[in-house]
C-alpha atoms as a PDB file:
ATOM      1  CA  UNK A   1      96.238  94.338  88.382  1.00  0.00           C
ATOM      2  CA  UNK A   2      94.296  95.960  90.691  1.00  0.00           C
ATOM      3  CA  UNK A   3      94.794  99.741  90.947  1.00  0.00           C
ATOM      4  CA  UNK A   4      93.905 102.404  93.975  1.00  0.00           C
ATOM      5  CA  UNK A   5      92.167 105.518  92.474  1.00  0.00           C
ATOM      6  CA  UNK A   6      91.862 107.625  95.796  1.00  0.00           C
ATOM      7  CA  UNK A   7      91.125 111.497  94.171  1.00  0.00           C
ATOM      8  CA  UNK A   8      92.476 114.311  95.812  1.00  0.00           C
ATOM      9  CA  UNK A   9      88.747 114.897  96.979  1.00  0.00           C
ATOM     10  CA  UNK A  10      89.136 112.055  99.055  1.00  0.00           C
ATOM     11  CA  UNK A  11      92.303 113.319 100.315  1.00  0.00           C
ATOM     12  CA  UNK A  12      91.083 116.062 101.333  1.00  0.00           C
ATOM     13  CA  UNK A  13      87.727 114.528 102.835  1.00  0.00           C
ATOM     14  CA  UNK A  14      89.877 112.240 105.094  1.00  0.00           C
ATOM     15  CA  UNK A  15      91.922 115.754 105.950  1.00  0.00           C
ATOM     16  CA  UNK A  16      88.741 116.703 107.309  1.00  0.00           C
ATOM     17  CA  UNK A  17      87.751 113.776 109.706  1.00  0.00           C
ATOM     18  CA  UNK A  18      90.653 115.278 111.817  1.00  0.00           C
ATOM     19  CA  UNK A  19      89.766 119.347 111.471  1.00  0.00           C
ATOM     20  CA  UNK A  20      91.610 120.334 108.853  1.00  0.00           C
ATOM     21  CA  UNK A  21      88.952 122.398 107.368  1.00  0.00           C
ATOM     22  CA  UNK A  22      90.193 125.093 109.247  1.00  0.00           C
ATOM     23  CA  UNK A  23      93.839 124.841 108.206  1.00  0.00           C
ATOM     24  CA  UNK A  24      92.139 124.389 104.549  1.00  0.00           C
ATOM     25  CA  UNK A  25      90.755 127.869 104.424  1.00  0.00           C
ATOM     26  CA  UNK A  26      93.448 129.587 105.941  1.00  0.00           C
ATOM     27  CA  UNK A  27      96.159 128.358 103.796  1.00  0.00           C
ATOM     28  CA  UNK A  28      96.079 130.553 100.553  1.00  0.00           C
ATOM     29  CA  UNK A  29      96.008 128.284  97.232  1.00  0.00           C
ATOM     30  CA  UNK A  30      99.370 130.053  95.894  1.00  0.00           C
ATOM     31  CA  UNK A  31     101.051 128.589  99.427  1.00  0.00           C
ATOM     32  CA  UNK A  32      99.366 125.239  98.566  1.00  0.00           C
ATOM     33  CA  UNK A  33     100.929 125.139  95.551  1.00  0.00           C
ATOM     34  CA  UNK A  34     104.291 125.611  96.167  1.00  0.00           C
ATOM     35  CA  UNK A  35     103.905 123.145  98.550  1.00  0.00           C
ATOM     36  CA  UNK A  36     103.447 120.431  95.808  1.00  0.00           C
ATOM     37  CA  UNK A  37     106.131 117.747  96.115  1.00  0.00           C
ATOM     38  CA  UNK A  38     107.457 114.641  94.286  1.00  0.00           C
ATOM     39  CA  UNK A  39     108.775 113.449  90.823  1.00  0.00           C
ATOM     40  CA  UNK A  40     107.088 110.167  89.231  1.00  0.00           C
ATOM     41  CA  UNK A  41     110.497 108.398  89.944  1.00  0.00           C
ATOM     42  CA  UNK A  42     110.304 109.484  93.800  1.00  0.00           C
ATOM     43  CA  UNK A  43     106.704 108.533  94.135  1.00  0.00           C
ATOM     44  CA  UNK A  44     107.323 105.021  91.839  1.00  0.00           C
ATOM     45  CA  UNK A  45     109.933 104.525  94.946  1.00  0.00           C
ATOM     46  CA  UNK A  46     108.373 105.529  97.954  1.00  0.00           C
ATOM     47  CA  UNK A  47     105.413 103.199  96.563  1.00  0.00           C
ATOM     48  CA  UNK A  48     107.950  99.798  95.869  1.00  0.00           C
ATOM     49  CA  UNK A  49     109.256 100.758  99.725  1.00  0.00           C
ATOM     50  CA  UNK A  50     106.453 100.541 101.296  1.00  0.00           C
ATOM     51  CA  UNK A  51     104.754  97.267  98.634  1.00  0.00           C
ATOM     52  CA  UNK A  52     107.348  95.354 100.047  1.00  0.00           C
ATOM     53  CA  UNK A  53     107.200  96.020 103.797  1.00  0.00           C
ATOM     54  CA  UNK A  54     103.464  95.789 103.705  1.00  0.00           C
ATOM     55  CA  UNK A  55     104.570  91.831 101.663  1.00  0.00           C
ATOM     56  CA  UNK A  56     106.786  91.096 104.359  1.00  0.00           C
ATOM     57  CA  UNK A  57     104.121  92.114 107.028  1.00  0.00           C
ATOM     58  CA  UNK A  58     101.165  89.491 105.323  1.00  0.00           C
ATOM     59  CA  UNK A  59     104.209  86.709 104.717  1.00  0.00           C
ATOM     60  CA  UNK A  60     104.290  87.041 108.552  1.00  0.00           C
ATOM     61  CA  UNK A  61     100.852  87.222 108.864  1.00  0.00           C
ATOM     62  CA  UNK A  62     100.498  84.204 106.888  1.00  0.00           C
ATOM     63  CA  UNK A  63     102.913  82.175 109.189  1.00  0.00           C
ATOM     64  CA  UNK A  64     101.407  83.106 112.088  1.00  0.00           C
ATOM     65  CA  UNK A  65      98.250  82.484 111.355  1.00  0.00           C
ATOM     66  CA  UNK A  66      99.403  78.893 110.289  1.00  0.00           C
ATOM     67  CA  UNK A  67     100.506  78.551 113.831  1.00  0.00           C
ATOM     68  CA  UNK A  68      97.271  80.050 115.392  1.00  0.00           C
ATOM     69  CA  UNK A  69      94.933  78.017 112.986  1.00  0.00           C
ATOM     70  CA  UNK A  70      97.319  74.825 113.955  1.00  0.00           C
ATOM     71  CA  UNK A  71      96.600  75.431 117.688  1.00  0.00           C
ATOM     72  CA  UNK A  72      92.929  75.703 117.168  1.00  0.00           C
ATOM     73  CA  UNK A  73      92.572  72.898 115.187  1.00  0.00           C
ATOM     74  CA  UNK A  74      95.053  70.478 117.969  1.00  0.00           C
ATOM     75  CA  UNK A  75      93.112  71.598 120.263  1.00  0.00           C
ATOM     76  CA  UNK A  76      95.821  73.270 122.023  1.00  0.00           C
ATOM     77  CA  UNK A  77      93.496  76.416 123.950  1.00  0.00           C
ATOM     78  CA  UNK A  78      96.410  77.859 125.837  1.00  0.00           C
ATOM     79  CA  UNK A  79      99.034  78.561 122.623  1.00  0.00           C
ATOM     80  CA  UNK A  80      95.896  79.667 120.735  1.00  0.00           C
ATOM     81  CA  UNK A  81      95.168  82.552 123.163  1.00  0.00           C
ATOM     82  CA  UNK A  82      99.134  83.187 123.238  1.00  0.00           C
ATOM     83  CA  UNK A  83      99.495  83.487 119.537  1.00  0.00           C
ATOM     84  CA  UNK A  84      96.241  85.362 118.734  1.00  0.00           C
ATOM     85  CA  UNK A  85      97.407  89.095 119.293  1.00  0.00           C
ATOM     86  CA  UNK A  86     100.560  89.068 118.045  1.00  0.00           C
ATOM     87  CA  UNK A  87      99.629  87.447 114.606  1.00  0.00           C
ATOM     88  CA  UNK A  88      97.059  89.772 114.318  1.00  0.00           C
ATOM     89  CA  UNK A  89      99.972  92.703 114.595  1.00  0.00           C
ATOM     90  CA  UNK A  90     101.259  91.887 110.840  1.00  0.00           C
ATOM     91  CA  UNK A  91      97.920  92.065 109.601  1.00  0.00           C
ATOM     92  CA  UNK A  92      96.967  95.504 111.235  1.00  0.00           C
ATOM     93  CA  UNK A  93     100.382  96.676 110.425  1.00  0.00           C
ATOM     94  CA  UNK A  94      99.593  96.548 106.922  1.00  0.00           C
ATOM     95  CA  UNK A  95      95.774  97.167 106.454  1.00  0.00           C
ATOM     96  CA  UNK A  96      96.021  99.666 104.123  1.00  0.00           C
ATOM     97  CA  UNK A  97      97.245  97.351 101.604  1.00  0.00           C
ATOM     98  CA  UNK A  98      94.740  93.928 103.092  1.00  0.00           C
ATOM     99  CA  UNK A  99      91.601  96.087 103.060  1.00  0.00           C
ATOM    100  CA  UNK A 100      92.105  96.740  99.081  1.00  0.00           C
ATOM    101  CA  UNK A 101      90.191  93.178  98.983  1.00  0.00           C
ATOM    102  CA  UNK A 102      86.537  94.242 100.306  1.00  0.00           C
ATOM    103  CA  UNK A 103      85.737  90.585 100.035  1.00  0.00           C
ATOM    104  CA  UNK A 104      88.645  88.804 101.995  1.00  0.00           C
ATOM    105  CA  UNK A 105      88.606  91.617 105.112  1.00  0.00           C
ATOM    106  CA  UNK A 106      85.355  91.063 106.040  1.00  0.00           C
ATOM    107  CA  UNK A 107      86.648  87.135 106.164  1.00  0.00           C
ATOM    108  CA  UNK A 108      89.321  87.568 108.253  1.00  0.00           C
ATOM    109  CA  UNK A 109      88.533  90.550 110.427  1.00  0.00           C
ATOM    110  CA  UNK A 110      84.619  90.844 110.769  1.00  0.00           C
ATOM    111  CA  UNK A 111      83.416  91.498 114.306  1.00  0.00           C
ATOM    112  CA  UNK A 112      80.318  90.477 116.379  1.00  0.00           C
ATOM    113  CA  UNK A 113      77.634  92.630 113.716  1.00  0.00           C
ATOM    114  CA  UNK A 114      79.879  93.662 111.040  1.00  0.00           C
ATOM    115  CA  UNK A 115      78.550  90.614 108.805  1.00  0.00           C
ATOM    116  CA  UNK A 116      75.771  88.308 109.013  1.00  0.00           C
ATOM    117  CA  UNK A 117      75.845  86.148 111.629  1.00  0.00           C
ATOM    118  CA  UNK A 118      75.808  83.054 109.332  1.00  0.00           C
ATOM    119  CA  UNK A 119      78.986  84.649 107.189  1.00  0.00           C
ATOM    120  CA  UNK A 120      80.780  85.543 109.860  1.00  0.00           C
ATOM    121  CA  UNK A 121      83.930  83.543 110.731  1.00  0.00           C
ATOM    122  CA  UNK A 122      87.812  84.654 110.892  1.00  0.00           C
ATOM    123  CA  UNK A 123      89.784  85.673 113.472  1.00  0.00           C
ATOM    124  CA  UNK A 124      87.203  87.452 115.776  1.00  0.00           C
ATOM    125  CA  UNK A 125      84.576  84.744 115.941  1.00  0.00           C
ATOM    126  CA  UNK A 126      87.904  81.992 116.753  1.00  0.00           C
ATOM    127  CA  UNK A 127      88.681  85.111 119.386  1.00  0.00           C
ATOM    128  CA  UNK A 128      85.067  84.594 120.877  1.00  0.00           C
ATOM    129  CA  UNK A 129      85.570  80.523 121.138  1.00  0.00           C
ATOM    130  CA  UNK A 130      88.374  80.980 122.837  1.00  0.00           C
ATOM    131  CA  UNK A 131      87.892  83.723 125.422  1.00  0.00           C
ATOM    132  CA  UNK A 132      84.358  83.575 125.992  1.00  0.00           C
ATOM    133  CA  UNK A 133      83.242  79.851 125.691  1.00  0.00           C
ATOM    134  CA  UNK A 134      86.986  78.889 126.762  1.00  0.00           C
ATOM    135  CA  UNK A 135      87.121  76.052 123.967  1.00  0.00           C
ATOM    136  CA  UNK A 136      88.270  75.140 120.603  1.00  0.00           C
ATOM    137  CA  UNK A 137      85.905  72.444 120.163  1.00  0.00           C
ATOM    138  CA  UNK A 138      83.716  73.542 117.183  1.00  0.00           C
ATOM    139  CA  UNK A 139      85.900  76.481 115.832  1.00  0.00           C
ATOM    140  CA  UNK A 140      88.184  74.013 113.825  1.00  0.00           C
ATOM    141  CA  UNK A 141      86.298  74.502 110.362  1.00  0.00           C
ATOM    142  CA  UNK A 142      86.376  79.033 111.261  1.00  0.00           C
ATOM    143  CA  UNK A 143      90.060  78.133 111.551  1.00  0.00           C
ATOM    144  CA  UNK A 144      90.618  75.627 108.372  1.00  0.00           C
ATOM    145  CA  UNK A 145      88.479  78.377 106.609  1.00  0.00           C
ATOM    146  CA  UNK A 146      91.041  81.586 108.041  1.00  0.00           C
ATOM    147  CA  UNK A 147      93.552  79.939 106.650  1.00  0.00           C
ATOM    148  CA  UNK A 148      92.560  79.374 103.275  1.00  0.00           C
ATOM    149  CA  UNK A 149      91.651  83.156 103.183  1.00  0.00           C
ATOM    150  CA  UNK A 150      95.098  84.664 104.437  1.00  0.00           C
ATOM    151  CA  UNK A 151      96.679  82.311 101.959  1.00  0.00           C
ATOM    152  CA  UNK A 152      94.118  83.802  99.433  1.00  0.00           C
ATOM    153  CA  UNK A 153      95.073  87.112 100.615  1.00  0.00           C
ATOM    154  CA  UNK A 154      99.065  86.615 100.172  1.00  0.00           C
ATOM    155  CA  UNK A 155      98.427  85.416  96.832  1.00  0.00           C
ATOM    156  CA  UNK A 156      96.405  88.488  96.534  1.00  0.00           C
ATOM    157  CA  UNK A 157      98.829  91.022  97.503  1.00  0.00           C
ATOM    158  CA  UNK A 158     101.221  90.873  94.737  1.00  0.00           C
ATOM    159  CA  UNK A 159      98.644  91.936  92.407  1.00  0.00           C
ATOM    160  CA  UNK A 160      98.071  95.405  94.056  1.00  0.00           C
ATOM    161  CA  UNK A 161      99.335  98.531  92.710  1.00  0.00           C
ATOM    162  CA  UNK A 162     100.322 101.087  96.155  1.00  0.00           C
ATOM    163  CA  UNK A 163      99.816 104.301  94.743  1.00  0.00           C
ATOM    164  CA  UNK A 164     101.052 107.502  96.710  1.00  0.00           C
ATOM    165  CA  UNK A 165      97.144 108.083  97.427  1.00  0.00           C
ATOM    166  CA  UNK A 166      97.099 104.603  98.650  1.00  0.00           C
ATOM    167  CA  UNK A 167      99.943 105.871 101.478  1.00  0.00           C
ATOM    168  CA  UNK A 168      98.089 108.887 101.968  1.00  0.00           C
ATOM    169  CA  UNK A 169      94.556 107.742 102.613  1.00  0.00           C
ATOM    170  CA  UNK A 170      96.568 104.433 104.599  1.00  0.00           C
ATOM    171  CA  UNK A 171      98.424 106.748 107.424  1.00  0.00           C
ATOM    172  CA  UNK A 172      95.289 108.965 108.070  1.00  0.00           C
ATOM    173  CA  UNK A 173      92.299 105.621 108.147  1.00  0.00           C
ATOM    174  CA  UNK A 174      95.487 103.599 110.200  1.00  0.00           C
ATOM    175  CA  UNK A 175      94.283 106.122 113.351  1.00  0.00           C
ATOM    176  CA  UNK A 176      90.942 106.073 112.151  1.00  0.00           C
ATOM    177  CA  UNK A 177      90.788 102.662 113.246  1.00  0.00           C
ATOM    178  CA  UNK A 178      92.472 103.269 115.981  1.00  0.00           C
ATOM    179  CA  UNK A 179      89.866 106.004 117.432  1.00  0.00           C
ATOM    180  CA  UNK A 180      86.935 104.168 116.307  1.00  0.00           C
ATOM    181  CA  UNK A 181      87.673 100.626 117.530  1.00  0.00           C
ATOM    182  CA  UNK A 182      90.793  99.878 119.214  1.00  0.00           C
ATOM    183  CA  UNK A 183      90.956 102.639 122.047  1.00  0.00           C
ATOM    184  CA  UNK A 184      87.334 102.015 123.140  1.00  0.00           C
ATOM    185  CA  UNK A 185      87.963  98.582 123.651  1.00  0.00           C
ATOM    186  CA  UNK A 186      85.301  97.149 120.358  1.00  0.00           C
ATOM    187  CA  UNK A 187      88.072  95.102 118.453  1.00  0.00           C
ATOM    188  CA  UNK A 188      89.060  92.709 120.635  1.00  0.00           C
ATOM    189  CA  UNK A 189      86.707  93.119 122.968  1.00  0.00           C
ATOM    190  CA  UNK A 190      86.511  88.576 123.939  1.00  0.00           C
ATOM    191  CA  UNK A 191      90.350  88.852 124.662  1.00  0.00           C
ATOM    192  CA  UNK A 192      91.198  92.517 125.444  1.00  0.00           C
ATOM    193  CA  UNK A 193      94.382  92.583 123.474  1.00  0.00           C
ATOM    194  CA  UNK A 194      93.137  95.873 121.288  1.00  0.00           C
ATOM    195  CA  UNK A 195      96.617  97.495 122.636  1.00  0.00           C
ATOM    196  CA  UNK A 196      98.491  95.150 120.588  1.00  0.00           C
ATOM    197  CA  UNK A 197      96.066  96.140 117.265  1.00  0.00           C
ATOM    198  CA  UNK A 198      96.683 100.040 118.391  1.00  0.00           C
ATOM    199  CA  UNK A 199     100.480  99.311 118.301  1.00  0.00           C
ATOM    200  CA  UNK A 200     100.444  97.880 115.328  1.00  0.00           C
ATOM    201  CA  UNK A 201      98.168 100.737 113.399  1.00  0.00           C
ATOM    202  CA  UNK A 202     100.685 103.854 115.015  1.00  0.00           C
ATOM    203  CA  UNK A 203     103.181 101.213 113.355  1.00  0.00           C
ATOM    204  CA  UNK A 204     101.588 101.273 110.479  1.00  0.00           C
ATOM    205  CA  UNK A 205     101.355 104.983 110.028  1.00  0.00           C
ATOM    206  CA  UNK A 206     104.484 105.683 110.977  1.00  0.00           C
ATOM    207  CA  UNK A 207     106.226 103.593 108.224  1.00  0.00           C
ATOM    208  CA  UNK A 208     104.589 105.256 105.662  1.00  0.00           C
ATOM    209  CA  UNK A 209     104.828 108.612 107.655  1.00  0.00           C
ATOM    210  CA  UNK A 210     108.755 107.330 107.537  1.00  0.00           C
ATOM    211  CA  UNK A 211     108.691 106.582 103.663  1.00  0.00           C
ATOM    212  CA  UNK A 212     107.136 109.985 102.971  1.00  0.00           C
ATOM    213  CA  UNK A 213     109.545 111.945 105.216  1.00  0.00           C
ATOM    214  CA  UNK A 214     112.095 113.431 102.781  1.00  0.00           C
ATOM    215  CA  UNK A 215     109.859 114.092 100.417  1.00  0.00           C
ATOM    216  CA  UNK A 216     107.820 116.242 103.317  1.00  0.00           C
ATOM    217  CA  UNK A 217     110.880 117.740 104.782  1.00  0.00           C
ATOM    218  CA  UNK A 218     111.530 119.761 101.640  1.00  0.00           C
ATOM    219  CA  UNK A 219     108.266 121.527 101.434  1.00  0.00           C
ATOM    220  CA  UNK A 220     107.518 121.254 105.260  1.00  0.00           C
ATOM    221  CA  UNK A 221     110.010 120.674 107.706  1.00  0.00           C
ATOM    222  CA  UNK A 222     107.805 121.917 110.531  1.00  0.00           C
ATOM    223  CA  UNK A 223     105.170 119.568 109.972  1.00  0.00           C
ATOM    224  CA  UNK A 224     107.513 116.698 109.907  1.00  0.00           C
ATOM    225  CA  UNK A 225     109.316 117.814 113.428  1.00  0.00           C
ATOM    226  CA  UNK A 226     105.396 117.951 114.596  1.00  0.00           C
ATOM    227  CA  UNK A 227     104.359 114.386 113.694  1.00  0.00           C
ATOM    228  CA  UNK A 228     107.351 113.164 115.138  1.00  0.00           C
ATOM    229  CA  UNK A 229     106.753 114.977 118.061  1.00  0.00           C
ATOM    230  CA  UNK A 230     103.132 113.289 118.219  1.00  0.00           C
ATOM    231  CA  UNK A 231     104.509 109.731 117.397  1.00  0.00           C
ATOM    232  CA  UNK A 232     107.045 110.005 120.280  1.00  0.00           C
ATOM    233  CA  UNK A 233     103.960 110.786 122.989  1.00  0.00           C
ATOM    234  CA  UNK A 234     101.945 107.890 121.467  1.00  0.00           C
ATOM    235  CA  UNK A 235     105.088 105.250 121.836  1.00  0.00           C
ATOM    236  CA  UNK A 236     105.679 106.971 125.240  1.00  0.00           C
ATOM    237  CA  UNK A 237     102.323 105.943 126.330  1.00  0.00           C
ATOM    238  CA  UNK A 238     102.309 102.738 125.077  1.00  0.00           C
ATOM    239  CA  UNK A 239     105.158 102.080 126.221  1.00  0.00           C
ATOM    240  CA  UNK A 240     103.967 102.784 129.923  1.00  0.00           C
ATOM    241  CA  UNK A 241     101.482  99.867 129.004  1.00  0.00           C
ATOM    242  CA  UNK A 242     104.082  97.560 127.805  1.00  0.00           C
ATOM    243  CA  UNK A 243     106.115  94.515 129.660  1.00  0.00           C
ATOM    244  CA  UNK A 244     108.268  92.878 127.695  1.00  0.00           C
ATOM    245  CA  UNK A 245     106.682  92.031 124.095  1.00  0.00           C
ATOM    246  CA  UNK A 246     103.177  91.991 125.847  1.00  0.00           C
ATOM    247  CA  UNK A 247     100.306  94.965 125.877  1.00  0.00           C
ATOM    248  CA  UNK A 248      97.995  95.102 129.040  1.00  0.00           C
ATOM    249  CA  UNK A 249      94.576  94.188 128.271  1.00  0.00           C
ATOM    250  CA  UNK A 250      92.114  96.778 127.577  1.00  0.00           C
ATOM    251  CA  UNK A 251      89.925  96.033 130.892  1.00  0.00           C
ATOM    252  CA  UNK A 252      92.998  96.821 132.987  1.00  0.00           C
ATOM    253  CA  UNK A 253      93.148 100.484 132.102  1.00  0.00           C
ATOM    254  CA  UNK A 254      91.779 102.894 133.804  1.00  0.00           C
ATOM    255  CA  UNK A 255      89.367 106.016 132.109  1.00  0.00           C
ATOM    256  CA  UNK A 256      92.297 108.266 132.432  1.00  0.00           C
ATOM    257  CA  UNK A 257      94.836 106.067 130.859  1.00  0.00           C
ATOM    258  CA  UNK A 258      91.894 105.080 127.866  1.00  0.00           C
ATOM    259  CA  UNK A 259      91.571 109.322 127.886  1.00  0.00           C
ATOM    260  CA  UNK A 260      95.265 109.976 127.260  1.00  0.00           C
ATOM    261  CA  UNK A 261      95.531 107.236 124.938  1.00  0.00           C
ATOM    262  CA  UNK A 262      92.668 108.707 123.087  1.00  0.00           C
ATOM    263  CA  UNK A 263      94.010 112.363 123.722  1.00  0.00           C
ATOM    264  CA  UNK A 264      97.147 111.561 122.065  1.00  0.00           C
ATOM    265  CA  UNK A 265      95.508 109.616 118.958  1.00  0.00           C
ATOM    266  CA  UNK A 266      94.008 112.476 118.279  1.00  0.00           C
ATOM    267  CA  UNK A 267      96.519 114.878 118.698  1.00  0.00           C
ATOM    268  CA  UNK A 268      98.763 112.910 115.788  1.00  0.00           C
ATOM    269  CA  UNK A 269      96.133 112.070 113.680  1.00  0.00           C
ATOM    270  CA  UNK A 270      95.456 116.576 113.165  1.00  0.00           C
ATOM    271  CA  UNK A 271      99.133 116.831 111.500  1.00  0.00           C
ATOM    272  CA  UNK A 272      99.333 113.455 109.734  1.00  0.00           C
ATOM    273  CA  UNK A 273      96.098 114.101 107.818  1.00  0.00           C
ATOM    274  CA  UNK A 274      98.120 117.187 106.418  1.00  0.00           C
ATOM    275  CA  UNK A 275     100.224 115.135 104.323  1.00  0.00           C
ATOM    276  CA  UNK A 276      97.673 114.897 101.768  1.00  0.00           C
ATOM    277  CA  UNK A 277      98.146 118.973 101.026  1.00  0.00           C
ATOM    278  CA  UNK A 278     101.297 118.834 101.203  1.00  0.00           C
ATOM    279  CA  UNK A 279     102.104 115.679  98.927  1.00  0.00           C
ATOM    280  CA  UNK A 280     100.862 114.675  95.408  1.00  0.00           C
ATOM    281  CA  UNK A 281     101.217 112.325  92.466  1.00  0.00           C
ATOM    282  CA  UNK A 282     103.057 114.569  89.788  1.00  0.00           C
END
């Protein structure tokens, strides 16, 4: 069984990717302390909660990626670009949990340069085939190959152990991604859908933001009202970017729209990183 030993040091490190230095050294270590939360039996459940959502999320994955692969494979260009984004949703949804196996993310969710060119395949390079050189011809084996790894990966899952660093770490690198690829446009950057992969991070976070709540709410109550605050402007500007079940594409947003996207990212990310002070294994 594989096991996730984030420290507390690395807790704290990702804390600091979003400013909470500051916070750090302000906050006297006797106020710290009290804030400690969580029996072994609370954490043992918030961690089964959120292994099974993060299950359900890759059994999705895997049948949509079925369908996808299918498409590519029949040749069918038109249902391959239609299912593309929103099977890639369950898989961003639960990253936390997929990225535990360095070897099979690289597989499924290398870009353009993230691999060598002769390793890379997955979703990304069956993205460039289809948006770029407008064909499937060619990408059949990328897509035979994708499958075999998310099946790999679901038969992967049930061997990780979600520890309440896991959730930690998980929320806080969830908007990482988010500010490093998908809100400048680098994920999905043949197809434009990175709306639909930022959707499906703030997702992310905010299940195990919503796992972790009444634990938080008895040391901080504040903090929780704040994140929700911050989730609620996210969603609200999403939503302005939503029709139906569809994102707009990346290329048809303007600098202003990217900037409050961006702005609001941000803003969310500075109290979520918190919950590593304010929450730990006991």
């Amino acid at each position: 069984m594989n096991t996730i030993k984030s420290t507390m040091a690395v807790l704290l490190s990702t804390s600091l990717l979003f400013g909470c230095g500051q916070k750090e050294e302000a906050t006297p270590a006797a106020d710290k302390s009290e804030k400690t939360v969580g029996s072994t039996s609370n954490l043992d459940k918030v961690s089964t909660e959120y292994r099974d959502y993060a299950i359900l999320e890759i059994e999705e994955f895997v049948k949509e990626t079925e369908a996808f692969t299918n498409a590519v494979i029949s040749g069918d260009i038109e249902k391959a670009k239609e299912l593309y984004a929103p099977a890639r949703m369950h898989y961003e949804r639960a990253e936390p949990i997929a990225e535990v196996f360095g070897d099979l993310d690289p597989k499924i969710d290398a870009r353009d340069g993230d691999v060598d060119e002769k390793d890379w395949g997955g979703y990304h390079r069956i993205e460039q085939g289809l948006w770029e050189e407008n064909t499937t011809k060619g990408y059949e084996g990328y897509a035979e190959q994708l499958m075999k790894d998310v099946n790999l990966l679901r038969a992967k899952v049930e061997t990780v152990e979600v520890t309440p660093e896991l959730l930690i770490t998980g929320a806080v690198d969830l908007l990482n991604e988010v500010s490093t690829s998908k809100v400048t446009g680098e994920e999905d950057r043949y197809s434009h859908t990175d709306l639909y992969d930022f959707a499906a991070n703030v997702q992310g976070a905010e299940k195990i933001f919503s796992i972790l709540t009444p634990a938080l709410k008895e040391k901080d109550e504040a903090l929780v009202t704040e994140i929700d605050t911050q989730f609620a402007a996210v969603y609200n500007l999403l939503n302005e970017q939503k029709q139906g079940e569809d994102y707009t594409l990346y290329d048809k947003l303007d600098k202003q729209e990217i900037k409050e996207l961006s702005q609001s990212i941000d803003a969310l990310a500075e109290p979520l990183s918190q919950i590593g002070i304010v929450t730990e294994e006991s």
